[in-house]
N, C-alpha and C. Protein backbone atom coordinates (compact mmCIF):
# COMPACT_ATOMS: atom_id res chain seq x y z
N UNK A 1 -25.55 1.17 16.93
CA UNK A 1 -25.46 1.94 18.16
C UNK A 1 -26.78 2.65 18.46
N UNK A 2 -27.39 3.21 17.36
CA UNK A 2 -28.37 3.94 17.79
C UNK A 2 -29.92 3.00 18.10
N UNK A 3 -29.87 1.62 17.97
CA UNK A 3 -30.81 0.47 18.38
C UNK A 3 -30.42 0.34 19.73
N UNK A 4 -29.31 0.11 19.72
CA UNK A 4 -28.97 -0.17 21.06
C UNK A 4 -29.69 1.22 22.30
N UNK A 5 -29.48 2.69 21.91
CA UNK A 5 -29.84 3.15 22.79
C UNK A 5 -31.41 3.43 22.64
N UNK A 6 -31.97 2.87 21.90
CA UNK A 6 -33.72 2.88 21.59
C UNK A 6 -33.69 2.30 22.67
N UNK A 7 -33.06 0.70 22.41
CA UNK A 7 -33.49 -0.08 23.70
C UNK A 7 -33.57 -0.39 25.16
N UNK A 8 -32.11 0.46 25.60
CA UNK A 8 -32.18 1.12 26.63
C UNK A 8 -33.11 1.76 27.05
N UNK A 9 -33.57 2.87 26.57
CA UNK A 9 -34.51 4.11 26.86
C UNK A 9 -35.78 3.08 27.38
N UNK A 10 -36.23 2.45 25.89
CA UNK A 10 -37.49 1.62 26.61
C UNK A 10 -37.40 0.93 27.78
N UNK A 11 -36.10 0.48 28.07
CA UNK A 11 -36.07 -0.79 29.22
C UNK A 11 -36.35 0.26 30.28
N UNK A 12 -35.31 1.58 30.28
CA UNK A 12 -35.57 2.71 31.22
C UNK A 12 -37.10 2.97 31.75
N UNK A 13 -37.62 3.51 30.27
CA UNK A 13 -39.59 3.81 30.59
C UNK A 13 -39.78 2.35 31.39
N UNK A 14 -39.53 1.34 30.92
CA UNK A 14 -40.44 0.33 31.17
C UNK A 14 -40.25 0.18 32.93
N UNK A 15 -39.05 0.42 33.12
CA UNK A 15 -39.05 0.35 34.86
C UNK A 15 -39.24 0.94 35.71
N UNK A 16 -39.52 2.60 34.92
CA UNK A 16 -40.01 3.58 35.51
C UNK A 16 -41.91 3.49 35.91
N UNK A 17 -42.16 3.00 34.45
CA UNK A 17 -43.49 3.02 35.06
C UNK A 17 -43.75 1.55 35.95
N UNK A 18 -43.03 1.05 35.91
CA UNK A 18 -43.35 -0.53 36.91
C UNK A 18 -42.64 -0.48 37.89
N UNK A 19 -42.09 0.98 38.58
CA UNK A 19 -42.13 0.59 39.83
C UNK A 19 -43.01 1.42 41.15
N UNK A 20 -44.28 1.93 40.33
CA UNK A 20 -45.38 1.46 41.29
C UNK A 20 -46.24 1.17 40.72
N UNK A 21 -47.07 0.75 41.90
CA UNK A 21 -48.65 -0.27 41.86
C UNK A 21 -49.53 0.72 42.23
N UNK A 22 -50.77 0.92 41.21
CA UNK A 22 -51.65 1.47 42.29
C UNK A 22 -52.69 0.34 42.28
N UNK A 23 -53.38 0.43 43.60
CA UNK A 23 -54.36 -0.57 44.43
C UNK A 23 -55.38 0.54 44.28
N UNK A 24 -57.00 0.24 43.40
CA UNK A 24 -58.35 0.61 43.83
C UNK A 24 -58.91 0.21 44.85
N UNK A 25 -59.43 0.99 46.02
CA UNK A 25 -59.97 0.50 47.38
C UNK A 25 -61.52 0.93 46.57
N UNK A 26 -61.80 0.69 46.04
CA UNK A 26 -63.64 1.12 45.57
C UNK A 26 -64.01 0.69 44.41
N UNK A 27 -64.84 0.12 44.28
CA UNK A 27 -65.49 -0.27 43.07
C UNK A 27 -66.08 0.39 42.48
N UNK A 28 -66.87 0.49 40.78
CA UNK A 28 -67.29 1.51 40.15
C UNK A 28 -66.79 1.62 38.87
N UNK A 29 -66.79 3.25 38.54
CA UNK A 29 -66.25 3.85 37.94
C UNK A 29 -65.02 4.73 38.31
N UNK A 30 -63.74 4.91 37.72
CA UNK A 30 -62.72 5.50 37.93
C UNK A 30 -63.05 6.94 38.85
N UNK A 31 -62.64 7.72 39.67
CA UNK A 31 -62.69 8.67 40.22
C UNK A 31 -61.46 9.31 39.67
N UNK A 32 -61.89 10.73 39.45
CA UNK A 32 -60.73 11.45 39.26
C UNK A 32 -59.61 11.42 40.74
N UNK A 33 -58.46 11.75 40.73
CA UNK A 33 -57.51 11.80 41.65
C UNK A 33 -58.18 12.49 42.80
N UNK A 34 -58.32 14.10 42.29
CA UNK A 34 -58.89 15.27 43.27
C UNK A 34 -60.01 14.76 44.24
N UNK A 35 -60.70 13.63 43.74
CA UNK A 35 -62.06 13.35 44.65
C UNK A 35 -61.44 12.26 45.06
N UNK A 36 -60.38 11.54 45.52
CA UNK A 36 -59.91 10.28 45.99
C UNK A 36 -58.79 10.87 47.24
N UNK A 37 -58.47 10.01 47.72
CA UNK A 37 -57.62 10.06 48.78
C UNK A 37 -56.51 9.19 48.44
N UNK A 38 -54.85 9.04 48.46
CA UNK A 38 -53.91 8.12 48.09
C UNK A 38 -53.18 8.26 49.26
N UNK A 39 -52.77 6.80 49.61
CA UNK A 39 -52.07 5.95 50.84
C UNK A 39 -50.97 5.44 49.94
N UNK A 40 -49.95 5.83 50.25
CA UNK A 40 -48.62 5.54 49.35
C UNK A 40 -47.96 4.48 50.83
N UNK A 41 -46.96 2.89 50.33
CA UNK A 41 -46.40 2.21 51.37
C UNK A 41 -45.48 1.94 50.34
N UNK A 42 -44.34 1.27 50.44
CA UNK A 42 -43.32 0.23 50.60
C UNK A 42 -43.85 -0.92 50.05
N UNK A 43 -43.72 -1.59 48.92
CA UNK A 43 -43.41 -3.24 48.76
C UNK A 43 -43.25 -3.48 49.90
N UNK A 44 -42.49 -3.50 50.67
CA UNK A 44 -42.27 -4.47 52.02
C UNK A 44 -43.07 -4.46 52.85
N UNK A 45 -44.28 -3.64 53.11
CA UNK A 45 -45.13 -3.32 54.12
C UNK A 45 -46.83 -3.79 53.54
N UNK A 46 -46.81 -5.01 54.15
CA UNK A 46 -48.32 -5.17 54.11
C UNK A 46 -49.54 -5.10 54.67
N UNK A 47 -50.88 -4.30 54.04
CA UNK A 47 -51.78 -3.41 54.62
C UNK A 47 -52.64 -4.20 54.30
N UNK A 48 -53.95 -3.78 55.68
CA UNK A 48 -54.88 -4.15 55.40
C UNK A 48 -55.65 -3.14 55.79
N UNK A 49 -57.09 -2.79 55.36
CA UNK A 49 -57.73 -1.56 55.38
C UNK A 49 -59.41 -2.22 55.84
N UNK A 50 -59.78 -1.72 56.95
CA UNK A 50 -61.03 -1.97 57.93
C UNK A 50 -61.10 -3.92 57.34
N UNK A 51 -59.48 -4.67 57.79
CA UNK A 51 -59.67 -6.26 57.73
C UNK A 51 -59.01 -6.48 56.37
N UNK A 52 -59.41 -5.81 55.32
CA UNK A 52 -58.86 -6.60 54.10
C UNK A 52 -58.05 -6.37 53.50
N UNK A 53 -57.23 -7.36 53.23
CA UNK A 53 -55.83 -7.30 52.92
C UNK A 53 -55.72 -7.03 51.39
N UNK A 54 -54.74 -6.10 51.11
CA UNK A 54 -54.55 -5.44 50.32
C UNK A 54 -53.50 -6.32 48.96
N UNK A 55 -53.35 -6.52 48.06
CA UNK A 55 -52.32 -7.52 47.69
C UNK A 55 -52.08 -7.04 46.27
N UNK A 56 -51.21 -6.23 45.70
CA UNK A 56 -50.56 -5.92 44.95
C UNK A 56 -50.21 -6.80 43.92
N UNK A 57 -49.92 -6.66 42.52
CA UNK A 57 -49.36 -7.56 42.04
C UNK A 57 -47.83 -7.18 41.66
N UNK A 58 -47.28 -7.36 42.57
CA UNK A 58 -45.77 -7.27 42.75
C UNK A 58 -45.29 -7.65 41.79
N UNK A 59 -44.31 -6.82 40.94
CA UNK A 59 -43.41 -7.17 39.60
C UNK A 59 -41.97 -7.25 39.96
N UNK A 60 -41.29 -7.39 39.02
CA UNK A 60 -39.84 -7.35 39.05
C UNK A 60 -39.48 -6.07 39.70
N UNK A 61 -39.91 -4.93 39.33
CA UNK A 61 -39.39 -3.24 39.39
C UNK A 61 -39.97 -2.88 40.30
N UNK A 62 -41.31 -3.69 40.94
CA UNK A 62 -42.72 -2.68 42.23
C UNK A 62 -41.80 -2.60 43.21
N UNK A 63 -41.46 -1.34 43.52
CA UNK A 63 -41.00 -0.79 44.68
C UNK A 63 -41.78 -0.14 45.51
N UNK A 64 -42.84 0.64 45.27
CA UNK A 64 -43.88 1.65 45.57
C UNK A 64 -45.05 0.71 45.16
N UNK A 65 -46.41 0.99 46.69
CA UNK A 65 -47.26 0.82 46.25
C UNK A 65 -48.37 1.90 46.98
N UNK A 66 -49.23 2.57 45.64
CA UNK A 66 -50.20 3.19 46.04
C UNK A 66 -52.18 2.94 45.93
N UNK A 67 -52.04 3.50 47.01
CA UNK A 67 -53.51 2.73 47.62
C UNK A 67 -54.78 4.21 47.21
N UNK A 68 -55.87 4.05 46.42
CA UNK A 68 -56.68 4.88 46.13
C UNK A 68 -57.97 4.60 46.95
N UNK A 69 -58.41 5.43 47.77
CA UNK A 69 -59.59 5.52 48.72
C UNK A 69 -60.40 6.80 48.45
N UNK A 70 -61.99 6.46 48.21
CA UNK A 70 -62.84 7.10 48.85
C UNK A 70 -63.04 8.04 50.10
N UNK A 71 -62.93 9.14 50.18
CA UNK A 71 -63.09 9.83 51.34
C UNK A 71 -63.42 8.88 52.29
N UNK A 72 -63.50 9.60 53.20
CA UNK A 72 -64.11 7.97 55.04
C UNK A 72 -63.34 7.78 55.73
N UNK A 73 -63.53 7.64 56.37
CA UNK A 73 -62.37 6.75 58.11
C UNK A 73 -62.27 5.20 57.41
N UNK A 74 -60.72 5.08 57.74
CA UNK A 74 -60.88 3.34 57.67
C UNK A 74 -59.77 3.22 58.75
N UNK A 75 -59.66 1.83 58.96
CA UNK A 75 -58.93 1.37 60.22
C UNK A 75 -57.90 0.63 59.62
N UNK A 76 -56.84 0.77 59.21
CA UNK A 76 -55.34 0.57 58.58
C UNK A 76 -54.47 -0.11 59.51
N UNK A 77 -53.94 -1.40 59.11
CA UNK A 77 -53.17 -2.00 60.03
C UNK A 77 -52.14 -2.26 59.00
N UNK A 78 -50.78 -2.53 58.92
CA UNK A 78 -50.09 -2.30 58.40
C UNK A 78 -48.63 -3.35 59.10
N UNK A 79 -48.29 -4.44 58.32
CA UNK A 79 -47.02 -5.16 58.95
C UNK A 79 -45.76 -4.54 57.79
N UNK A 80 -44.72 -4.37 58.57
CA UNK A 80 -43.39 -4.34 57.68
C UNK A 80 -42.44 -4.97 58.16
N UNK A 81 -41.57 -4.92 57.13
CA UNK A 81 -39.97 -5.61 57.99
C UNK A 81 -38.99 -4.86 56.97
N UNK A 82 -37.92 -5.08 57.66
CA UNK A 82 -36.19 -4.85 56.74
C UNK A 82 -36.47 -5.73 55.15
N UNK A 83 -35.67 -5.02 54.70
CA UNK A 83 -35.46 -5.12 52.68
C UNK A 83 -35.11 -7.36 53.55
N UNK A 84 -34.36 -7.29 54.53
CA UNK A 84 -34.10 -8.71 54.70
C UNK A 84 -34.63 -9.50 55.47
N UNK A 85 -35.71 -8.60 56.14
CA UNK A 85 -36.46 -9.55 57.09
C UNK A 85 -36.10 -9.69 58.60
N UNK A 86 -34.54 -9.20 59.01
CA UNK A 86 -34.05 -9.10 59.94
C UNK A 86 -35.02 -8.77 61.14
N UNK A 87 -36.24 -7.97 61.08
CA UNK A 87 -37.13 -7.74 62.46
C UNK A 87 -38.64 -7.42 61.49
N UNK A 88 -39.43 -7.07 62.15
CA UNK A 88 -40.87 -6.86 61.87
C UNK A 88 -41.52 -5.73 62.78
N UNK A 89 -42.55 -5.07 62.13
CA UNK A 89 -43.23 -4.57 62.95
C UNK A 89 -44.62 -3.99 62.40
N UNK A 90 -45.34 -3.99 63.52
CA UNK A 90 -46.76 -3.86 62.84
C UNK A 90 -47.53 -2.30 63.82
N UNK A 91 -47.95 -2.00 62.92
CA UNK A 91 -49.06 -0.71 63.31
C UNK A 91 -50.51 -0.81 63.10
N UNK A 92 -50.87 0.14 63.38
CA UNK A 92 -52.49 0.33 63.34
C UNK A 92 -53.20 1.47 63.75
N UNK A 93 -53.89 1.98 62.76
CA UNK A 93 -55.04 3.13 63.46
C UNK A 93 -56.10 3.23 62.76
N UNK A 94 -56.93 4.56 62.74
CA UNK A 94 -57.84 5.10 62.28
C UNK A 94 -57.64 6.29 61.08
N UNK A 95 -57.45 5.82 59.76
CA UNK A 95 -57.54 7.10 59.05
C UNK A 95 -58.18 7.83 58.47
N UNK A 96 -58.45 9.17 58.73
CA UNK A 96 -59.56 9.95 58.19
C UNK A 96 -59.43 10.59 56.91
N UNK A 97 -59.50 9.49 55.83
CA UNK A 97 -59.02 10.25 54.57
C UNK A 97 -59.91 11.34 54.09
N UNK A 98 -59.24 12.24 53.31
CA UNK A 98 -60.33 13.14 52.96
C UNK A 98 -59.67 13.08 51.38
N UNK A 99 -60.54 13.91 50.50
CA UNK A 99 -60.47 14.02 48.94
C UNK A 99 -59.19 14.73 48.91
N UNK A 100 -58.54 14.69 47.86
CA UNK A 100 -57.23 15.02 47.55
C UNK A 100 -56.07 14.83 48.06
N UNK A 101 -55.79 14.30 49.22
CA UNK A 101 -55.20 14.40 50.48
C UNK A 101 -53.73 12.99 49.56
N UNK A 102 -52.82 13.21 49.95
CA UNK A 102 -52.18 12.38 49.81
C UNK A 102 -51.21 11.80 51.12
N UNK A 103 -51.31 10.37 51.46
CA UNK A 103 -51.65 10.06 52.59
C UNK A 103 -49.66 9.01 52.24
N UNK A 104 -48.62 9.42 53.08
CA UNK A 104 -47.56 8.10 52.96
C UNK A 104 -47.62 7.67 54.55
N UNK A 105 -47.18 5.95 54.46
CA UNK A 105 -46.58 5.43 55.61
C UNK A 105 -45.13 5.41 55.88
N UNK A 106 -44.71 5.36 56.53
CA UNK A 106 -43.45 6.17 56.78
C UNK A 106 -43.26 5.15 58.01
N UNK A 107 -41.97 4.89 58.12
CA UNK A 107 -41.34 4.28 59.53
C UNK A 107 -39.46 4.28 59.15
N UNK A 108 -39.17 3.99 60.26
CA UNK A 108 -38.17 4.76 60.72
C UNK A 108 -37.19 3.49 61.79
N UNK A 109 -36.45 3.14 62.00
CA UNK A 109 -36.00 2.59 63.19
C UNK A 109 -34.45 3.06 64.08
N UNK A 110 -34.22 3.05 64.94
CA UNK A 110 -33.06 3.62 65.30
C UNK A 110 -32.11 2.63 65.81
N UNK A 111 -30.55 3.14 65.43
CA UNK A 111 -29.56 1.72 65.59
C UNK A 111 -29.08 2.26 66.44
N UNK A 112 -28.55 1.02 66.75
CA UNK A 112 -27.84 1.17 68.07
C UNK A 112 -26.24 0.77 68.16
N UNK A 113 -25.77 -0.17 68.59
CA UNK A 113 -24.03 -0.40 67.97
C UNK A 113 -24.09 -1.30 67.12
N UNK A 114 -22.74 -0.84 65.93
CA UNK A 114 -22.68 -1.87 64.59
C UNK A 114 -21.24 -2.55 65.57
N UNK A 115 -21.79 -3.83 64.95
CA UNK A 115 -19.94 -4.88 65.00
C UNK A 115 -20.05 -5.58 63.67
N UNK A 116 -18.43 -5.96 63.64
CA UNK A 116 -18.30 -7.01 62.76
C UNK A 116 -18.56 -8.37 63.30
N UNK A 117 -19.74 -8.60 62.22
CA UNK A 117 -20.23 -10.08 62.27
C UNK A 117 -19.49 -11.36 61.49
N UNK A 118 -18.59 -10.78 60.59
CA UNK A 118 -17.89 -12.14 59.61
C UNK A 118 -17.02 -11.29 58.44
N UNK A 119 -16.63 -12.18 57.72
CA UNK A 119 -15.44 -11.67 56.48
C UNK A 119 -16.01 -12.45 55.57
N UNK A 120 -16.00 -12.12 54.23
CA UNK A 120 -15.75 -12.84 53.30
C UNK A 120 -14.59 -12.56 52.32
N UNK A 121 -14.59 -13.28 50.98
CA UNK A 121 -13.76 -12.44 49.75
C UNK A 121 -14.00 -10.94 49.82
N UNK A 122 -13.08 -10.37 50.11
CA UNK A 122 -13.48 -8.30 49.91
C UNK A 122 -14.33 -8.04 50.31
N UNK A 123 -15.10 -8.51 51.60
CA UNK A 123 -16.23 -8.10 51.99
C UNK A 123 -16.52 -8.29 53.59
N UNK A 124 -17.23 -7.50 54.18
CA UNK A 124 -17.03 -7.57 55.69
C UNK A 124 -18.72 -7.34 55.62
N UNK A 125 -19.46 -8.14 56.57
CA UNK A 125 -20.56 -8.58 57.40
C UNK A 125 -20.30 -8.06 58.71
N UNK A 126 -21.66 -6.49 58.58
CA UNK A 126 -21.75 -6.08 59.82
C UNK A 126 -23.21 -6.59 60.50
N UNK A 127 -23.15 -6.07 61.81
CA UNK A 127 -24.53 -6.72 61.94
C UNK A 127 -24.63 -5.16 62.79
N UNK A 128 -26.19 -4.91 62.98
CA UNK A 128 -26.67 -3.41 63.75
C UNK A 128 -27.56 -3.79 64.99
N UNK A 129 -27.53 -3.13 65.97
CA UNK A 129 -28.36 -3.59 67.03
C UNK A 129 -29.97 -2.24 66.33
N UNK A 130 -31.03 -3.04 66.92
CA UNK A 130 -32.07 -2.24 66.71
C UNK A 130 -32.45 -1.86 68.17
N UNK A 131 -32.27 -0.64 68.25
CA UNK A 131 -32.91 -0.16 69.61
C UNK A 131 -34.49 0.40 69.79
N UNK A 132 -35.18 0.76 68.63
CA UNK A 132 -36.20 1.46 68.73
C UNK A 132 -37.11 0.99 66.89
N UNK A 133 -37.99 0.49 66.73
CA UNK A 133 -38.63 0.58 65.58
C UNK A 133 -40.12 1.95 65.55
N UNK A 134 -40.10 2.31 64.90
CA UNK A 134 -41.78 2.86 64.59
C UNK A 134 -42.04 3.16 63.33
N UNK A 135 -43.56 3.55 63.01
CA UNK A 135 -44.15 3.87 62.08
C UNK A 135 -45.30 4.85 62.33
N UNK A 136 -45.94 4.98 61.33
CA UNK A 136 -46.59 6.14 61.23
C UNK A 136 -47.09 6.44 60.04
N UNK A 137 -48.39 6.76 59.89
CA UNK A 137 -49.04 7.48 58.60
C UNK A 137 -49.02 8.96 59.07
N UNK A 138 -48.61 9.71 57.62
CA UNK A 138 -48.46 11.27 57.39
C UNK A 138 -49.29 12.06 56.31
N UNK A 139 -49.38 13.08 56.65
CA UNK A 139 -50.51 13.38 55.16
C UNK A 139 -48.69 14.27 54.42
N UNK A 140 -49.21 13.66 53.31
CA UNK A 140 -47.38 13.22 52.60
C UNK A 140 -47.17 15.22 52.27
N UNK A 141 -48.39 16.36 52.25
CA UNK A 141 -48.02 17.48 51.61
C UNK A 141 -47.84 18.31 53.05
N UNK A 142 -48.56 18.19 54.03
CA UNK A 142 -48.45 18.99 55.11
C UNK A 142 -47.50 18.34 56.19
N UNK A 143 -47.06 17.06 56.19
CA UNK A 143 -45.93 16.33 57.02
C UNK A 143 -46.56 15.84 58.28
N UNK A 144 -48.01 16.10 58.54
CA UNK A 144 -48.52 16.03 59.54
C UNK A 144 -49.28 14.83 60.23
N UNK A 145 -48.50 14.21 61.06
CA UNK A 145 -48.67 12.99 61.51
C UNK A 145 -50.51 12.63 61.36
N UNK A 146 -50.81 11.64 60.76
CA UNK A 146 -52.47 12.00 60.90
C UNK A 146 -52.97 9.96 61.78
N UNK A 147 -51.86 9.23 61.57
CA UNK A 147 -52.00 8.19 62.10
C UNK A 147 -50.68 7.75 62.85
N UNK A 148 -50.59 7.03 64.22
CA UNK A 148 -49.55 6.92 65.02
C UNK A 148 -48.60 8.38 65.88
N UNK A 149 -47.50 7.88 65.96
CA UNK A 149 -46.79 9.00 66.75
C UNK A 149 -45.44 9.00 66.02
N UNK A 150 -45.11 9.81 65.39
CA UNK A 150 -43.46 10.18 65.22
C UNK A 150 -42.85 10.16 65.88
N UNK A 151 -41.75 9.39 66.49
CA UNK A 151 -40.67 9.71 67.74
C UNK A 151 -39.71 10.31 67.63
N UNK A 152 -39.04 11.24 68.81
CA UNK A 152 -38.25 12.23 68.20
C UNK A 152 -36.99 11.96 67.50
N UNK A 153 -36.54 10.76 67.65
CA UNK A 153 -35.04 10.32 66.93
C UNK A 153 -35.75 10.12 65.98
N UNK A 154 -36.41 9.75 64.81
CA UNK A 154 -37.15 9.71 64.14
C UNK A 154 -37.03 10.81 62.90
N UNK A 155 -36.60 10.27 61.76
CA UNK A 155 -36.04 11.27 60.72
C UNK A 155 -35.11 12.26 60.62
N UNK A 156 -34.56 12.32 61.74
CA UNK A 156 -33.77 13.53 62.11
C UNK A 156 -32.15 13.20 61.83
N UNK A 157 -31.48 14.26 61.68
CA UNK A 157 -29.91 14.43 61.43
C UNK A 157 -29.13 14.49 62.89
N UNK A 158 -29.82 14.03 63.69
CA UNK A 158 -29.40 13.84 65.61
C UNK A 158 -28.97 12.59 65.51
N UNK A 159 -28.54 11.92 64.43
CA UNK A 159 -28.46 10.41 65.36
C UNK A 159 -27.33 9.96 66.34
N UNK A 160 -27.87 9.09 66.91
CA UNK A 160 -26.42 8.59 67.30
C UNK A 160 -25.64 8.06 66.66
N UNK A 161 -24.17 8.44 67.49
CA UNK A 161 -23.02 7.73 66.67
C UNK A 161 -22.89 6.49 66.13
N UNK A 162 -22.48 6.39 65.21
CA UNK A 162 -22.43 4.74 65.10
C UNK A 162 -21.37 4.63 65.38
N UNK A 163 -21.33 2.97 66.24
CA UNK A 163 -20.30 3.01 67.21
C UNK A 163 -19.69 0.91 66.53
N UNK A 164 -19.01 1.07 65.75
CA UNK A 164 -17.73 -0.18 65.41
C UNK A 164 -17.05 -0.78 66.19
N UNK A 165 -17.69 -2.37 66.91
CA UNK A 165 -16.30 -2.98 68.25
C UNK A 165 -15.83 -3.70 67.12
């Protein structure tokens, strides 16, 4: 019994630390954190930073991926979609990273009416209308939009009803 929960624990650590990536945007020598800038995204959302595409080495557990930058403006374009692919959407701006700053992308979409789409064994297939997608980079400690526009349905406890035909 007590092997058994060694092995657990490790499998635990082991997925904890593998589920994020960090991505070096600079060559060199390591920079401490404090003199770097970090762009935190989504596995599902792929970035490219002034053209070049960013590419993770995605594991079993990478859920999170974080991006380490040099102070500077860069020009961030950014595609995502649903955990299923169901829609897409892409952004883009100018970000002015500065040292320490911790930088997340963030998006958001708003539904519109759910129906039932099908049945299976014990299981019901809904489908959601998408009325509104966006995104947005935030500086992740002050909340403060620093790339795109937040829209006001957008994170909020206002939503609309969800509405079942």
């Amino acid at each position: 019994m007590k092997r058994r929960g060694w092995l657990l624990g490790l499998c635990l650590v082991a997925c904890l630390v593998g589920c994020t990536q960090t991505v070096t945007y600079y060559e060199g020598r390591r920079v401490p954190d404090r003199e770097v800038a970090t762009l935190e995204h989504s596995y599902l959302a792929r970035i490219l930073i002034d053209q070049k595409i960013l590419e993770p080495e995605l594991g079993a557990f990478t859920h999170h991926v974080q991006v380490k930058l040099l102070p500077g403006e860069y020009v961030v374009e950014w595609h995502e979609g649903s955990g299923d692919y169901n829609f897409m959407h892409r952004g883009y701006g100018t970000l002015k990273a500065q040292a320490g700053h911790r930088y997340i992308l963030c998006s958001d979409y708003l539904p519109g009416a759910t129906r039932l789409a099908g049945t299976g064994v014990d299981q019901k297939y809904l489908e959601t209308q998408v009325l509104g997608i966006a995104s947005w980079i935030e500086d992740k400690d002050s909340g403060r939009v620093v790339v795109g526009t937040r829209p006001a349905w957008a994170d909020t406890q206002k939503r609309p009803q969800v509405i079942y035909h």
